[in-house]
C-alpha atoms as a PDB file:
ATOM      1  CA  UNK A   1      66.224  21.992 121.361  1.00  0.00           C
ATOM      2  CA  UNK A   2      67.842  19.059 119.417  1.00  0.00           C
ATOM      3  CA  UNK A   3      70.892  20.068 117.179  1.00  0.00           C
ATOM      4  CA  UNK A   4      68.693  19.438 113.524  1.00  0.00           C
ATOM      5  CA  UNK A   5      66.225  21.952 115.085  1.00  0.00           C
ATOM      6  CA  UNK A   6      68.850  24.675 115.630  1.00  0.00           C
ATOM      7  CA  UNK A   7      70.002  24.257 112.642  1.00  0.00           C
ATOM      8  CA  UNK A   8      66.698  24.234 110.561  1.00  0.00           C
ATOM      9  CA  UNK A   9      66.169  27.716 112.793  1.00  0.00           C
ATOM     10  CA  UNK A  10      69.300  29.094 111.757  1.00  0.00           C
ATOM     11  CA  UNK A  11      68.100  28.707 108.116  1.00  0.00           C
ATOM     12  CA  UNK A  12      64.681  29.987 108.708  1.00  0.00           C
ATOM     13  CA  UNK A  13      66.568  32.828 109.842  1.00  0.00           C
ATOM     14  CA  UNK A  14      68.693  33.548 106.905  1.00  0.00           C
ATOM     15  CA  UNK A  15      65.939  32.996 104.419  1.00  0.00           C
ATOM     16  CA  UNK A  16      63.882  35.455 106.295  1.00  0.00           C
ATOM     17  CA  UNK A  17      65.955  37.779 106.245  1.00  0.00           C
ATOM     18  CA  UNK A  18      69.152  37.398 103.837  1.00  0.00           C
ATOM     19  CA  UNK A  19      68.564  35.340 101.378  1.00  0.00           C
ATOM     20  CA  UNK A  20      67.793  38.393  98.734  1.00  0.00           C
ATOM     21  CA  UNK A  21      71.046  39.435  98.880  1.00  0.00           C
ATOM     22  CA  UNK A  22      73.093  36.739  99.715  1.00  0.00           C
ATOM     23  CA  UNK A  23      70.951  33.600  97.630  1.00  0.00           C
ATOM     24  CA  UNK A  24      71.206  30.290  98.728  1.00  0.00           C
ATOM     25  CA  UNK A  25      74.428  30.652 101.188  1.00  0.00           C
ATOM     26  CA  UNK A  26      72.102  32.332 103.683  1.00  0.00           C
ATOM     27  CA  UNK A  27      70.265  29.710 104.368  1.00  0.00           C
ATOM     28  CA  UNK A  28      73.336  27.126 104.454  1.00  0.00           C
ATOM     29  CA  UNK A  29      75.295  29.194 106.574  1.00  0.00           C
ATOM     30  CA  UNK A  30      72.089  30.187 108.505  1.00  0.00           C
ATOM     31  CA  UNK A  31      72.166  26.246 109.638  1.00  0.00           C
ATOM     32  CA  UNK A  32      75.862  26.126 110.269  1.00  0.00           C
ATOM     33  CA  UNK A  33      75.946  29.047 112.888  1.00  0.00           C
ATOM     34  CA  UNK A  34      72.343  28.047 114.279  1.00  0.00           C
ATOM     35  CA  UNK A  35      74.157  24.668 115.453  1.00  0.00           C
ATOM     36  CA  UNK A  36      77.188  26.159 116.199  1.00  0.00           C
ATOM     37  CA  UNK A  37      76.911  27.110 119.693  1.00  0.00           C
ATOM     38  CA  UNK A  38      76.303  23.770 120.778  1.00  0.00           C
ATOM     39  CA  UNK A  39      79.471  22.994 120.196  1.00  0.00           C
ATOM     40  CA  UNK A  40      80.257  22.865 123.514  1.00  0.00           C
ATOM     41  CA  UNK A  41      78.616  19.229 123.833  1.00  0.00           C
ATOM     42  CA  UNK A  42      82.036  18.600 123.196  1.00  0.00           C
ATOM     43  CA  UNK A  43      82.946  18.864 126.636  1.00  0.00           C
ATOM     44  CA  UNK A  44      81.098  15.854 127.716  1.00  0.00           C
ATOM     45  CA  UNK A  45      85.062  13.990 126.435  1.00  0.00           C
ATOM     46  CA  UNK A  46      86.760  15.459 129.315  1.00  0.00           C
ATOM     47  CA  UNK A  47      87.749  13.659 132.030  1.00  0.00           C
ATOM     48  CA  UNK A  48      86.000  15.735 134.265  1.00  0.00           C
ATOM     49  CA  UNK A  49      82.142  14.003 134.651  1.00  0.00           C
ATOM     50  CA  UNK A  50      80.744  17.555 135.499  1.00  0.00           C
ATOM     51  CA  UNK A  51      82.372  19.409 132.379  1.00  0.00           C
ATOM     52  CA  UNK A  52      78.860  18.786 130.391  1.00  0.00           C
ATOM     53  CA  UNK A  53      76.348  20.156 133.004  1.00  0.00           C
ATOM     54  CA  UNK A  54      78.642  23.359 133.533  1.00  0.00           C
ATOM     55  CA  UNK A  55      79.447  23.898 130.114  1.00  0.00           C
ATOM     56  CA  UNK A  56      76.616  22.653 127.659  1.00  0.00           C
ATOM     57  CA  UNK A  57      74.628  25.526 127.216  1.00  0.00           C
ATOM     58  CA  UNK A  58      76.836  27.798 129.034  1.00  0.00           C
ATOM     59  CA  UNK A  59      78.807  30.716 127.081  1.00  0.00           C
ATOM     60  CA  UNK A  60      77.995  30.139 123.697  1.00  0.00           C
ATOM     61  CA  UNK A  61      74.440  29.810 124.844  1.00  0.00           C
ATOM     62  CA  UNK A  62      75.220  33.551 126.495  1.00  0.00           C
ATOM     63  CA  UNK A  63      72.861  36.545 125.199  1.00  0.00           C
ATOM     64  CA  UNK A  64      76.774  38.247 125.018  1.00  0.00           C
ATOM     65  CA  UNK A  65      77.803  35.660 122.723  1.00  0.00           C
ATOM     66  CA  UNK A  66      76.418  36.867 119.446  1.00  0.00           C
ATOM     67  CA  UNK A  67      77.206  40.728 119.945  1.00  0.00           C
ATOM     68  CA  UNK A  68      80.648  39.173 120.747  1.00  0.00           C
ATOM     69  CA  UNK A  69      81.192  36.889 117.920  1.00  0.00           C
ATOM     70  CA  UNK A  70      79.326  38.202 114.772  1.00  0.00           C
ATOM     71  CA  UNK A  71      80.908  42.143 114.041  1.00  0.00           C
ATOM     72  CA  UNK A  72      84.482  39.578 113.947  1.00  0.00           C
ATOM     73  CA  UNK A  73      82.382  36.620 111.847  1.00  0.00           C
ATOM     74  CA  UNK A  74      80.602  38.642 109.825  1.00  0.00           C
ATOM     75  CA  UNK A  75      83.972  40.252 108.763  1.00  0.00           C
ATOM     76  CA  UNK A  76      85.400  37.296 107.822  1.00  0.00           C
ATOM     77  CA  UNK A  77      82.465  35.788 105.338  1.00  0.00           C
ATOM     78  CA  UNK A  78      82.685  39.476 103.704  1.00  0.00           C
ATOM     79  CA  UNK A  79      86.674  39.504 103.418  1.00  0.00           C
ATOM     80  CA  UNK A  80      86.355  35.801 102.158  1.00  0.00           C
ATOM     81  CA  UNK A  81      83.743  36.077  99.276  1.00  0.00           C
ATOM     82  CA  UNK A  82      85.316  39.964  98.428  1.00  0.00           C
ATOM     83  CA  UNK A  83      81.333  41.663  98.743  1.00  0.00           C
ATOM     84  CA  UNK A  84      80.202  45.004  99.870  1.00  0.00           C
ATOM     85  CA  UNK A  85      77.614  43.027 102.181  1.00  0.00           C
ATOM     86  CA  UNK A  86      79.626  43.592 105.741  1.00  0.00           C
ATOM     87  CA  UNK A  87      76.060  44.510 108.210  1.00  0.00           C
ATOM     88  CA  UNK A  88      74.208  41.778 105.950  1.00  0.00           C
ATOM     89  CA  UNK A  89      76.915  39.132 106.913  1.00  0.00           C
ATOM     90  CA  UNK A  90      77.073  40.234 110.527  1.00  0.00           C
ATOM     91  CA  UNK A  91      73.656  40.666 110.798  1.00  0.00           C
ATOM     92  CA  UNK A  92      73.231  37.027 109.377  1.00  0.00           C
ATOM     93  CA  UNK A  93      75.787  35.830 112.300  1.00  0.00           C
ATOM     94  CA  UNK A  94      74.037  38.186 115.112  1.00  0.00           C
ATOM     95  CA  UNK A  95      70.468  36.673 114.570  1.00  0.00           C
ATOM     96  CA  UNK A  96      71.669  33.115 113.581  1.00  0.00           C
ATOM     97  CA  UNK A  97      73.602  32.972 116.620  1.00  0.00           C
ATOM     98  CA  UNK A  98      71.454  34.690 119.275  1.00  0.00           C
ATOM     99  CA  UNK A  99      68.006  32.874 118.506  1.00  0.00           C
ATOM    100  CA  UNK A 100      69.577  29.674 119.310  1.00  0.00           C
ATOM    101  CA  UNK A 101      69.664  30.503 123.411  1.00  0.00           C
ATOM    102  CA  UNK A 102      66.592  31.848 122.830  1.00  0.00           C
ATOM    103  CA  UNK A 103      64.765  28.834 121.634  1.00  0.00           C
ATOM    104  CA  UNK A 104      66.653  26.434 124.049  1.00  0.00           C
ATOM    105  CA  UNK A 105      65.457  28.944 126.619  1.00  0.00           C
ATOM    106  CA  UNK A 106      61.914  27.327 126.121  1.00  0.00           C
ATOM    107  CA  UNK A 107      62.701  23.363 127.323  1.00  0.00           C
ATOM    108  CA  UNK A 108      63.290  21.984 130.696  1.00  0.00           C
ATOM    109  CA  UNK A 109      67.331  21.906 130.945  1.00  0.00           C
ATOM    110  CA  UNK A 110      67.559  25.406 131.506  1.00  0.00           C
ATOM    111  CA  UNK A 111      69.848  27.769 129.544  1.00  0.00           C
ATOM    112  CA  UNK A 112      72.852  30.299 130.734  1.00  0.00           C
ATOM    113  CA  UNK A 113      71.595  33.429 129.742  1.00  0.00           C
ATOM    114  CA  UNK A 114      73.745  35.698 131.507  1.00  0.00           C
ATOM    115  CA  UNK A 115      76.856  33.455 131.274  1.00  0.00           C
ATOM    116  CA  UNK A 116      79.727  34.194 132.248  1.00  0.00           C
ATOM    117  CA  UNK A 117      78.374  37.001 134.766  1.00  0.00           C
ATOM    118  CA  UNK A 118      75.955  34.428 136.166  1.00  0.00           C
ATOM    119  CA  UNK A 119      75.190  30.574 135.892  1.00  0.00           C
ATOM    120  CA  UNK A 120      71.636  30.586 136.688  1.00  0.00           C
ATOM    121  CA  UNK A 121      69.719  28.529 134.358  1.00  0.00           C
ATOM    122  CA  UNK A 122      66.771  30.259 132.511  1.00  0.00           C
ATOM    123  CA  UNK A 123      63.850  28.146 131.591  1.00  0.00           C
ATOM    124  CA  UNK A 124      60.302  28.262 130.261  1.00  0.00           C
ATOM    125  CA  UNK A 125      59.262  24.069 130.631  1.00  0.00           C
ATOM    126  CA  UNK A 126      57.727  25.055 127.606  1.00  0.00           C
ATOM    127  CA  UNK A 127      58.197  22.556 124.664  1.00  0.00           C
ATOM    128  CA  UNK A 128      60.062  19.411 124.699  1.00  0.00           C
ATOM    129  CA  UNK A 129      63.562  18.510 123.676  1.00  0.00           C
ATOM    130  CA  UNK A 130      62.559  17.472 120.375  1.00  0.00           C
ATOM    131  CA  UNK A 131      58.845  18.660 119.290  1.00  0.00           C
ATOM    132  CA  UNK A 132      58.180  17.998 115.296  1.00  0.00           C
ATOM    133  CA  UNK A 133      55.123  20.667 116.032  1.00  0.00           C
ATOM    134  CA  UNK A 134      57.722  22.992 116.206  1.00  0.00           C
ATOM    135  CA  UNK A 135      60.775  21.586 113.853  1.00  0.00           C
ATOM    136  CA  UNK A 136      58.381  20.342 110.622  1.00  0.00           C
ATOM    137  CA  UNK A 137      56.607  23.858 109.790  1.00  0.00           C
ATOM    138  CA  UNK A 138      60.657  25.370 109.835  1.00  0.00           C
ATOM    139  CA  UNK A 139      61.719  22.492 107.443  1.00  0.00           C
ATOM    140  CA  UNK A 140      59.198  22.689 105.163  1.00  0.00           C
ATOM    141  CA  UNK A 141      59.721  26.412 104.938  1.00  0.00           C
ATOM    142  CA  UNK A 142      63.613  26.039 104.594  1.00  0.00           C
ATOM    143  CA  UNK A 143      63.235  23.502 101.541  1.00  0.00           C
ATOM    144  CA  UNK A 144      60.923  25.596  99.714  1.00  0.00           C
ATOM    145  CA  UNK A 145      62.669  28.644  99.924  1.00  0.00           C
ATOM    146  CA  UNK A 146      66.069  26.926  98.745  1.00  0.00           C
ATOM    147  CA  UNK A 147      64.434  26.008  95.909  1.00  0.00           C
ATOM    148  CA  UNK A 148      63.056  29.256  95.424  1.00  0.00           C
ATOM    149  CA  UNK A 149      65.839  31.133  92.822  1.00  0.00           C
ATOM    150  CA  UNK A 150      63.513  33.733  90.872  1.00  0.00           C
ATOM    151  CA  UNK A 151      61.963  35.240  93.478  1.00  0.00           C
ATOM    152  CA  UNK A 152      63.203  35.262  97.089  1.00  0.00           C
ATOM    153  CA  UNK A 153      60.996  37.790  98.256  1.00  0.00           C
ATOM    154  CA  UNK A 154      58.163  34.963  97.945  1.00  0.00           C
ATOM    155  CA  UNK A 155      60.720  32.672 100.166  1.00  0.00           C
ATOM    156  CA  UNK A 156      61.027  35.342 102.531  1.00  0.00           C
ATOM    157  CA  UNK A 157      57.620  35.564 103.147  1.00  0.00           C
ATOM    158  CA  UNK A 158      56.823  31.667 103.509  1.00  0.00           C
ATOM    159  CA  UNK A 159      60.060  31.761 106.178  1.00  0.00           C
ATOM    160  CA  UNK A 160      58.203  34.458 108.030  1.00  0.00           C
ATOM    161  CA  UNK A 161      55.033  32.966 108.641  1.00  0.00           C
ATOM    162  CA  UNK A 162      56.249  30.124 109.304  1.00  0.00           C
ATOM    163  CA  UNK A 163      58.590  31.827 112.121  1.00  0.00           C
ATOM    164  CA  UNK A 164      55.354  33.517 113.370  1.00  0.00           C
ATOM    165  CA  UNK A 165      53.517  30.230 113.781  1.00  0.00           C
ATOM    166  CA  UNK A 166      56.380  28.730 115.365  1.00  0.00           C
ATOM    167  CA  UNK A 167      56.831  31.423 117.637  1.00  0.00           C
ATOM    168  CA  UNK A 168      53.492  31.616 118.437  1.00  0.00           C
ATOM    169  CA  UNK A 169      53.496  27.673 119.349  1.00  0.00           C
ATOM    170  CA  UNK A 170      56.190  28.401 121.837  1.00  0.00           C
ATOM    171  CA  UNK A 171      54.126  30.872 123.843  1.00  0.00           C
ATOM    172  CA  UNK A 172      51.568  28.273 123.683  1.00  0.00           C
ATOM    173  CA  UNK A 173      53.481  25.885 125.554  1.00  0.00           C
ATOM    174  CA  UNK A 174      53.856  28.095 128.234  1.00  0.00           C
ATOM    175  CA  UNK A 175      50.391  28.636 128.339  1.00  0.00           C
ATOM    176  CA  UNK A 176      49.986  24.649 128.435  1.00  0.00           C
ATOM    177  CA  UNK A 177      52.601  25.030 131.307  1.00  0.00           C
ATOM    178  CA  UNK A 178      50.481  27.765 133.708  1.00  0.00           C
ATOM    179  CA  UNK A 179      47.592  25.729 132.737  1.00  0.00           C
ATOM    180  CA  UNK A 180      48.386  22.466 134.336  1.00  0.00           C
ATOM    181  CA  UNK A 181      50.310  24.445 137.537  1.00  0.00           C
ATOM    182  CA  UNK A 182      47.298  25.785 137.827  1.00  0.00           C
ATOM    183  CA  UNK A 183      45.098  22.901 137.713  1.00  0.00           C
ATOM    184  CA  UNK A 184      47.620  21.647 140.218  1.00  0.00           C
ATOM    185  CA  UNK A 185      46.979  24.226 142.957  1.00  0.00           C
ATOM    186  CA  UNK A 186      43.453  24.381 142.392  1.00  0.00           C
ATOM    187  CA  UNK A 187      42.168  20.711 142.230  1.00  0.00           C
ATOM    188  CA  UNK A 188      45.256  18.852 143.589  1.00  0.00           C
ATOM    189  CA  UNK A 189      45.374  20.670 147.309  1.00  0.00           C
ATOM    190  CA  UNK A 190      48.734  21.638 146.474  1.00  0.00           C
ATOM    191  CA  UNK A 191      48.695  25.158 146.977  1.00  0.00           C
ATOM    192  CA  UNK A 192      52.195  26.438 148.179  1.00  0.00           C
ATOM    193  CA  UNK A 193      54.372  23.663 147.920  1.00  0.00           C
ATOM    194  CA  UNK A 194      56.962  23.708 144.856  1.00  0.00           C
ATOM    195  CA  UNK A 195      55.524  22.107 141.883  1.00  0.00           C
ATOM    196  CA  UNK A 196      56.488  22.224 138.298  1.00  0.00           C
ATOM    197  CA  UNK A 197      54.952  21.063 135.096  1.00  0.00           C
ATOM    198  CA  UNK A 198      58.096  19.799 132.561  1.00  0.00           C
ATOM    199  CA  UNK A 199      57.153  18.565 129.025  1.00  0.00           C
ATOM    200  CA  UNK A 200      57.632  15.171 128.550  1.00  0.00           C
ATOM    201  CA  UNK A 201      57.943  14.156 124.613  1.00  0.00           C
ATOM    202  CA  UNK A 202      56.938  14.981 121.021  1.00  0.00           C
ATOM    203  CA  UNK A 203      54.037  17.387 122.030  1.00  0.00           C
ATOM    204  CA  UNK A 204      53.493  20.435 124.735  1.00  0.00           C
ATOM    205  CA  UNK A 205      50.077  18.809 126.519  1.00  0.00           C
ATOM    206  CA  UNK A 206      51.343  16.023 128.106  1.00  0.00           C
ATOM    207  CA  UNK A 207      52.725  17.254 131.218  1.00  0.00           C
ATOM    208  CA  UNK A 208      54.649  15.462 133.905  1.00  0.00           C
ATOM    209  CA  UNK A 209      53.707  17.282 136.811  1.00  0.00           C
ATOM    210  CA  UNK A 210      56.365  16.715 140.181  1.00  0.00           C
ATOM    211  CA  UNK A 211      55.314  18.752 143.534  1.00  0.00           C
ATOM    212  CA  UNK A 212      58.016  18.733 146.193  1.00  0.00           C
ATOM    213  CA  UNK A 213      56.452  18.361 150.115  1.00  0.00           C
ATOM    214  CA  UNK A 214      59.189  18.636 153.052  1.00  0.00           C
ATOM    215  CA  UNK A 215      59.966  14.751 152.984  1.00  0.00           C
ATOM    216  CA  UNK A 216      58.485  13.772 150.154  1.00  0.00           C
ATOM    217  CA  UNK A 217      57.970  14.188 145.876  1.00  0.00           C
ATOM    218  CA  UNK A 218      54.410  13.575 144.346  1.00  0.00           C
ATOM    219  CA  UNK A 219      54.925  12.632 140.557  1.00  0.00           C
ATOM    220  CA  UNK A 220      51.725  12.758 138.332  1.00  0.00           C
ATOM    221  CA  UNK A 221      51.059  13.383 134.492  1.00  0.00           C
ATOM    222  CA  UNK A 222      48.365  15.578 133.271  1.00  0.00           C
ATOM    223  CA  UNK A 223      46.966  16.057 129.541  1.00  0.00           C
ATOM    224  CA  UNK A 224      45.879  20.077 129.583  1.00  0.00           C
ATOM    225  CA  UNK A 225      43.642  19.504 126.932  1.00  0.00           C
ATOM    226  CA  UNK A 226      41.550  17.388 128.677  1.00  0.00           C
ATOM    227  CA  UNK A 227      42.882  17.779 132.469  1.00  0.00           C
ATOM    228  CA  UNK A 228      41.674  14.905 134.506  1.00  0.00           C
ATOM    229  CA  UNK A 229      42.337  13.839 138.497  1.00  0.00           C
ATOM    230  CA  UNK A 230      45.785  13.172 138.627  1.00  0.00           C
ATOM    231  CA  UNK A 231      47.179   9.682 139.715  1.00  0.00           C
ATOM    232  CA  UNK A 232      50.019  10.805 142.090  1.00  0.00           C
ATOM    233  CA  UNK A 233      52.922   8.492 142.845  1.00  0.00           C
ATOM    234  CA  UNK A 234      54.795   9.664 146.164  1.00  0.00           C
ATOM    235  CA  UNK A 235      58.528   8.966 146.998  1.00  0.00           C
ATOM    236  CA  UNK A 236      60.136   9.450 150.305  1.00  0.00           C
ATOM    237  CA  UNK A 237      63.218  11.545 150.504  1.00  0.00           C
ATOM    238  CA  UNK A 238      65.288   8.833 152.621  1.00  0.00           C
ATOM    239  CA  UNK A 239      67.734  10.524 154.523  1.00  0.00           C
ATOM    240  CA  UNK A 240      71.633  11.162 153.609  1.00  0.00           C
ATOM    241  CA  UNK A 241      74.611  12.553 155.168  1.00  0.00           C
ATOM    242  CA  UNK A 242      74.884  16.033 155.164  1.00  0.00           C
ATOM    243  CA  UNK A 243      78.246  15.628 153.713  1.00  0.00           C
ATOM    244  CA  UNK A 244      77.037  14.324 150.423  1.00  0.00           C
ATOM    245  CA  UNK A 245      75.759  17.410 149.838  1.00  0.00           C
ATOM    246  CA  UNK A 246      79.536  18.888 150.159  1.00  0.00           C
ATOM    247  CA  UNK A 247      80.803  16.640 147.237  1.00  0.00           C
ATOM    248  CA  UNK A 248      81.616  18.696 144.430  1.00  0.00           C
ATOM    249  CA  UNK A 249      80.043  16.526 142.038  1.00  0.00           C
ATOM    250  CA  UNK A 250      76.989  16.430 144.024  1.00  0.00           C
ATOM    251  CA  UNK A 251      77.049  20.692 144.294  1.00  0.00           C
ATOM    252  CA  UNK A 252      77.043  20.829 140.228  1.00  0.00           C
ATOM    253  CA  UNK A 253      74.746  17.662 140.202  1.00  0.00           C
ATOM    254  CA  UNK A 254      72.142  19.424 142.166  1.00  0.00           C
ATOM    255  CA  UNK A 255      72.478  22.546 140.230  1.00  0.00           C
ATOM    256  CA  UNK A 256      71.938  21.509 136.862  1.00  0.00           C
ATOM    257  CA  UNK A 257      68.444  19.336 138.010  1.00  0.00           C
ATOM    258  CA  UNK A 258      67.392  22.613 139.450  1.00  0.00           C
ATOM    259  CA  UNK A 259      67.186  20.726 142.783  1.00  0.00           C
ATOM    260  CA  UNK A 260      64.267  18.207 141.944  1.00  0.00           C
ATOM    261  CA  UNK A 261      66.589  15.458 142.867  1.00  0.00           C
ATOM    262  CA  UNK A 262      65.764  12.806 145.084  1.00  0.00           C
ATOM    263  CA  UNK A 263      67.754  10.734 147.098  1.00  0.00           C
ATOM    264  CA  UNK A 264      67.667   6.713 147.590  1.00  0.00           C
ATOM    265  CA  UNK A 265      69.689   4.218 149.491  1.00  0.00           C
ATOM    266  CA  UNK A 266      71.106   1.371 146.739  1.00  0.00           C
ATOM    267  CA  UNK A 267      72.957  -1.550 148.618  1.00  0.00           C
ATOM    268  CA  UNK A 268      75.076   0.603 150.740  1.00  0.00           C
ATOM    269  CA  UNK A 269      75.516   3.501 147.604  1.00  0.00           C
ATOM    270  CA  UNK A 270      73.425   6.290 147.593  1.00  0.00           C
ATOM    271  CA  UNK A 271      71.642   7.408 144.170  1.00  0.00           C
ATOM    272  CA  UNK A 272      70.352  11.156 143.545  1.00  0.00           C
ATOM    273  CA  UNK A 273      68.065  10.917 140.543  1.00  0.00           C
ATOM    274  CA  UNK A 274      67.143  13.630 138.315  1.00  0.00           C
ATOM    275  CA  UNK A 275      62.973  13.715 138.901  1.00  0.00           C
ATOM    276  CA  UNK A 276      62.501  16.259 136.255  1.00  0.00           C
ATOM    277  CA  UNK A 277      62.332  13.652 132.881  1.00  0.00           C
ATOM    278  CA  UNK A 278      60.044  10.910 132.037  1.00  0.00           C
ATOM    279  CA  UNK A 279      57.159   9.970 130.067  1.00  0.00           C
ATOM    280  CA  UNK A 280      54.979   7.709 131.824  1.00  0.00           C
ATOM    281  CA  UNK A 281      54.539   5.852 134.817  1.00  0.00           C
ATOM    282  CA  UNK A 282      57.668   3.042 133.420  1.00  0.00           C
ATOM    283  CA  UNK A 283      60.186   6.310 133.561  1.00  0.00           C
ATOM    284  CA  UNK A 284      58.689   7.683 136.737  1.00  0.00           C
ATOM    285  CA  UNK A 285      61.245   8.386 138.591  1.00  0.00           C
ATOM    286  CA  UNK A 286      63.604   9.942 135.433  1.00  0.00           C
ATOM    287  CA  UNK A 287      66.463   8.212 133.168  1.00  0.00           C
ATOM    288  CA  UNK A 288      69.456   9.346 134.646  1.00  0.00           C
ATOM    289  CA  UNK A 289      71.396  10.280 138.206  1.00  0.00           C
ATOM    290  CA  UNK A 290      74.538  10.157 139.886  1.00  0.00           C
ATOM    291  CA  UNK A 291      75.374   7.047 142.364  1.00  0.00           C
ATOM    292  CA  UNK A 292      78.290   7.806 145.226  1.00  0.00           C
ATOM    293  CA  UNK A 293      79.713   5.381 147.115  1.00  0.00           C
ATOM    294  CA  UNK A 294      83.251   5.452 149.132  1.00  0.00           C
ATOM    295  CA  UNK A 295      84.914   4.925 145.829  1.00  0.00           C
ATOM    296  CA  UNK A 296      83.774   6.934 143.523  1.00  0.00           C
ATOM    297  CA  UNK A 297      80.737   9.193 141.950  1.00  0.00           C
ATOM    298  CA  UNK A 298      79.664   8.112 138.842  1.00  0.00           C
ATOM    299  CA  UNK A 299      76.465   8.578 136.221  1.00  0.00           C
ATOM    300  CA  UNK A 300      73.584   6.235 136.710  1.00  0.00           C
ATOM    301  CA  UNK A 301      71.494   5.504 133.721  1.00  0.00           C
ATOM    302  CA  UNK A 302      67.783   3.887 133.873  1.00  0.00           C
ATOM    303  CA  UNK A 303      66.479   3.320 130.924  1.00  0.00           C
ATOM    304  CA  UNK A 304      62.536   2.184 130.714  1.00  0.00           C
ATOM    305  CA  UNK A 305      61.987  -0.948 129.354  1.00  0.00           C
ATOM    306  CA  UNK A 306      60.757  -0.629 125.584  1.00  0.00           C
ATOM    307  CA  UNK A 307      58.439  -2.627 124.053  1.00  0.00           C
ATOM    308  CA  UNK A 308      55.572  -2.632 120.943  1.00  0.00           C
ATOM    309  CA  UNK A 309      53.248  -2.496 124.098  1.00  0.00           C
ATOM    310  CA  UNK A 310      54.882   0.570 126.011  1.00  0.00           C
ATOM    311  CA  UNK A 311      55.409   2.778 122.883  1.00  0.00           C
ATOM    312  CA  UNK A 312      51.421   1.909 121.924  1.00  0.00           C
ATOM    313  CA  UNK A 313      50.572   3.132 125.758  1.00  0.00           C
ATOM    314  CA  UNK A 314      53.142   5.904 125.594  1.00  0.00           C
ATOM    315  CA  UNK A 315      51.169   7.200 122.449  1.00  0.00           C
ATOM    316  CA  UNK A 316      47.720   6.815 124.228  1.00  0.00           C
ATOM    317  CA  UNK A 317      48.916   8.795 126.952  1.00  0.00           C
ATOM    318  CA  UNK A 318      50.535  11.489 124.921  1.00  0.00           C
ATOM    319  CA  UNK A 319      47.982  12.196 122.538  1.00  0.00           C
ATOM    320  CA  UNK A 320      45.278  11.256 125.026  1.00  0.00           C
ATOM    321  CA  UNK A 321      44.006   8.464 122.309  1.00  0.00           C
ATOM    322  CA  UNK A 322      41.331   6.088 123.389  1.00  0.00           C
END
């Protein structure tokens, strides 16, 4: 999820479960190492236009990179403020670290679990990027348990119902997900074709729903709290050279979208767009993609006109307001 989400985890965390013996520093460092391993956003400054997509979310998103990093971590803090509290500070590192994969593991990019053994992307399409459902409960509990000094064990208990709520919202959303796949195949007449249900934004019912036929996509959106016929808008796959697909670029490109790319002739360019992202039927066919041409391959952007009007039907459609 976003980076203020992480972080606000990664203090949840510590005030859960090490604030009575470490105080207040659990919950600040808590927050520093639950943002930490996105850290490798950084790559997006290379040179290389790829080194985001392979690296963002890629080893220090790894379930090895916690059992890795904390025992040596953990050391440190303990040498550094001369306590006895060695397991408390690694195990402060360990779970501040490792639930960070494990909540991006829930959205639509997809998350390198097994990195660097494998680069398969695990995902859940079960909450959105940013989701204040899940981030607000976690804030509130953070702030009231740093100002919590006499008694942490009352802090400790706010953070951990408010984890279990949270938590429990997650595994809602992929409910919310089977839900409208299965609405899909049984009301749609798409029964064995690949379909997927990604979140779109702010709230886990408001589904963007993309089916993939032989030579064409069928985008839709679908509120699973009140599921409703689906207006479908279908795109031809036009057809490309075979070599395209032999670009490096276009190799990594296709990887990271998972394959729900689509292809389109643009004034002798071709443009694969990422199909899996957009809120209504102004973003249908995504924000972003990659244009080649005999020059060069570069990122395409496609941002959906904004406008007092679109955000007021945006919300409508969301929160399925009248």
């Amino acid at each position: 999820m976003d980076l203020i989400t992480q972080g606000i985890l990664g203090a949840a965390v510590g005030q859960v479960g090490f604030q009575r013996k470490l105080g207040r520093k659990a919950l600040i460092y808590g927050a520093l190492i639950g943002m930490l391993p996105d850290a490798d956003v950084l790559a997006r400054f290379s040179s290389d236009m790829c080194a985001e997509m392979l690296h963002h979310r890629g080893i220090t998103h790894s379930l090895f990179f916690a059992p890795a990093v904390a025992p040596i971590m953990g050391w440190i803090c303990n040498k550094l403020y001369k306590q006895q509290l060695l397991a408390t500070w690694v195990g402060l590192w360990f779970w501040a670290l490792i639930t960070h994969p494990l909540l991006d593991v829930f959205t639509v990019y997809g998350t390198q679990l097994l990195a660097p053994i494998s680069n398969h992307r695990f995902s859940f399409c079960a909450v959105p990027i940013i989701d204040p459902a899940y981030s607000l409960p976690l804030l509130l509990s953070v702030i009231i348990g740093y100002f919590i000094k006499k008694n942490p064990r009352i802090s400790q208990i706010i953070a951990a119902l408010m984890l279990l709520v949270t938590t429990s919202y997650l595994f809602l959303g992929i409910a919310m997900h089977d839900k409208a796949l299965l609405h899909v195949r049984k009301h749609e007449n798409f029964k064995d074709q690949r379909s997927e249900a990604f979140t779109t934004m702010f709230t886990i019912f408001h589904r963007r729903i993309v089916v993939e036929e032989e030579k064409q996509f069928h985008i839709g959106f679908l509120n699973t709290l009140s599921p409703k016929p689906i207006k479908w808008h279908s795109f031809d796959k036009e057809k490309i050279s075979e070599e395209i697909f032999l670009k490096r670029e276009v190799r990594i490109f296709c990887w990271f979208a998972d394959n729900w790319v689509l292809p389109i002739h643009d004034d002798g360019s071709v443009i694969l767009r990422d199909i899996r992202f957009g809120v209504n039927e102004q973003s249908i066919l995504g924000y972003w993609g990659i244009k080649i041409n005999s020059e060069k391959i570069s990122w395409e952007k496609f941002p959906a006109e904004i406008s007092i009007t679109s955000i007021k039907k945006l919300l409508q459609e969301i929160f399925n307001l009248s």
